[in-house]
Protein backbone atom coordinates (compact mmCIF):
# COMPACT_ATOMS: atom_id res chain seq x y z
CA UNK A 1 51.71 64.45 75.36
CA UNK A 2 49.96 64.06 78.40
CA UNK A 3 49.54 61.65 81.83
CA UNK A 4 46.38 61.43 83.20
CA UNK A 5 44.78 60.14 86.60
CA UNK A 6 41.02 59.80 86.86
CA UNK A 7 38.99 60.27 89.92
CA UNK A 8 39.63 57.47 92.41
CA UNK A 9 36.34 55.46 92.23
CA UNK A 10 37.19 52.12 92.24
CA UNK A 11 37.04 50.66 96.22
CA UNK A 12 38.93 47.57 96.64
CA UNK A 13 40.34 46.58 99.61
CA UNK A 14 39.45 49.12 101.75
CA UNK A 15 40.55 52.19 99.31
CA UNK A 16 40.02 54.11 96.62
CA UNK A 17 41.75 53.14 93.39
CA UNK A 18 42.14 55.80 89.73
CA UNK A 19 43.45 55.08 87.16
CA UNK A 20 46.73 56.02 85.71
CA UNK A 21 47.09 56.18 82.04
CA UNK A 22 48.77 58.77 79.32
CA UNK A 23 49.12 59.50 75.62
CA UNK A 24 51.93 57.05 75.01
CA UNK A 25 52.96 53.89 76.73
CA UNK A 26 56.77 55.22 77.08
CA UNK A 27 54.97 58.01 79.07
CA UNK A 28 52.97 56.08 81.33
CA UNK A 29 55.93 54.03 82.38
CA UNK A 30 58.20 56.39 82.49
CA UNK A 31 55.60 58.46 85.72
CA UNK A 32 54.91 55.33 86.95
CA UNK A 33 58.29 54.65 87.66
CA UNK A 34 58.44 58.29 89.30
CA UNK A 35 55.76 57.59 91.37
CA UNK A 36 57.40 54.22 92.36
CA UNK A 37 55.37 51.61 90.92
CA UNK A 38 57.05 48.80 89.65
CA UNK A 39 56.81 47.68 86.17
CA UNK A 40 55.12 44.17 87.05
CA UNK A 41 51.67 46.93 87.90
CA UNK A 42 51.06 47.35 84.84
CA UNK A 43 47.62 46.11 83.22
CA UNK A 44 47.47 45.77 79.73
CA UNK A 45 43.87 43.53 79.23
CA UNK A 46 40.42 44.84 78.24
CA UNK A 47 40.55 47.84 79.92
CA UNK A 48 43.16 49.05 77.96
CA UNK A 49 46.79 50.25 79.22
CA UNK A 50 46.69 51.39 83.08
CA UNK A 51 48.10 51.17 86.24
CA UNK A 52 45.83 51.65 89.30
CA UNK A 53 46.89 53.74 92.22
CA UNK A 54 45.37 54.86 95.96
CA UNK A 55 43.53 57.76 96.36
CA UNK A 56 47.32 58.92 97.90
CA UNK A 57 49.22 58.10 95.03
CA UNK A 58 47.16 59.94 93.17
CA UNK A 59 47.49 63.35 94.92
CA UNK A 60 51.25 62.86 94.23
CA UNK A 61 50.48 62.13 90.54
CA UNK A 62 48.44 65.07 90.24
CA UNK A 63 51.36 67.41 92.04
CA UNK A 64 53.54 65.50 89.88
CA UNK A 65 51.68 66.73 86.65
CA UNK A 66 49.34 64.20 85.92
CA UNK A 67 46.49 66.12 84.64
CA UNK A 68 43.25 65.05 86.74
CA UNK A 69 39.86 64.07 84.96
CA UNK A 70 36.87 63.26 86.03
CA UNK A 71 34.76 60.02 84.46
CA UNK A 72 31.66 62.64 85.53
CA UNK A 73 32.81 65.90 84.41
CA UNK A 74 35.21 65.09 81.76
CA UNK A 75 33.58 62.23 79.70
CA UNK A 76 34.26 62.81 76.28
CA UNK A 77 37.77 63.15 77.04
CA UNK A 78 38.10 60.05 79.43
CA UNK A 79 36.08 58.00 76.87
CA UNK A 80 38.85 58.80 73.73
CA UNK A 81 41.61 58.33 76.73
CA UNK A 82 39.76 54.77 77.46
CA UNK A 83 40.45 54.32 73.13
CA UNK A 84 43.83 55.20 73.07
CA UNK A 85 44.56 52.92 76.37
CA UNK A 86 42.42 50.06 74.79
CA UNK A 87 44.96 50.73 71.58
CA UNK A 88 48.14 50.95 72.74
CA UNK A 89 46.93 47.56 75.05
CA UNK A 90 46.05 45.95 72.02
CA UNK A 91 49.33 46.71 70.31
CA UNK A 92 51.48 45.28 73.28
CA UNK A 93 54.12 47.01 75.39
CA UNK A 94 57.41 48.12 74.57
C-alpha cells in the first residue's frame, strides 16, 4: 500500500498545488492527518479521492514517505492512480 504526491502543477492563488492521494482511503487520511490537514480537505468529486497540498507540504509528504510521481514521467502509473482515486470517490468515504 502506497501514498502518493504528484508534481505540484496546479497554480492557484499564488502557489503550486499536487495532489495527495494513496492506495486506500484509510491511508490517505490517515498521512493527511500527519501532515496536518484537516479532514474537512478532503475532495471526493470527479477527480476522484484527493487532497491538494503546497508545493511545501509536499516536500514534507515526500520526506514523510509519500512516494513522488510525475504526471510527465510517470503516466501510466498516475493514470491507474487517477482510477483507483475516481473509485474509491465513487464508493464514498469511510
Amino acid at each position: 500500500m502506497s501514498v502518493y504526491v504528484d508534481d505540484a502543477v496546479v497554480l492557484w492563488r499564488g502557489q503550486r498545488w499536487a495532489h495527495l492521494m494513496a492506495d486506500t482511503l484509510v491511508e490517505l487520511h490517515a498521512f493527511a492527518a500527519q501532515l496536518g490537514i484537516p479532514r474537512r480537505a478532503f475532495q471526493n468529486k470527479t477527480s476522484g479521492a484527493h487532497y491538494d497540498v503546497p508545493a511545501a507540504l509536499r516536500e514534507q509528504a515526500i520526506a514523510l514517505g509519500a512516494v513522488p510521481i510525475s504526471r510527465h514521467r510517470d503516466r501510466d502509473l498516475v493514470r491507474a492512480i487517477i482510477r483507483q482515486a475516481k473509485a474509491q470517490g465513487r464508493g464514498g468515504s469511510p
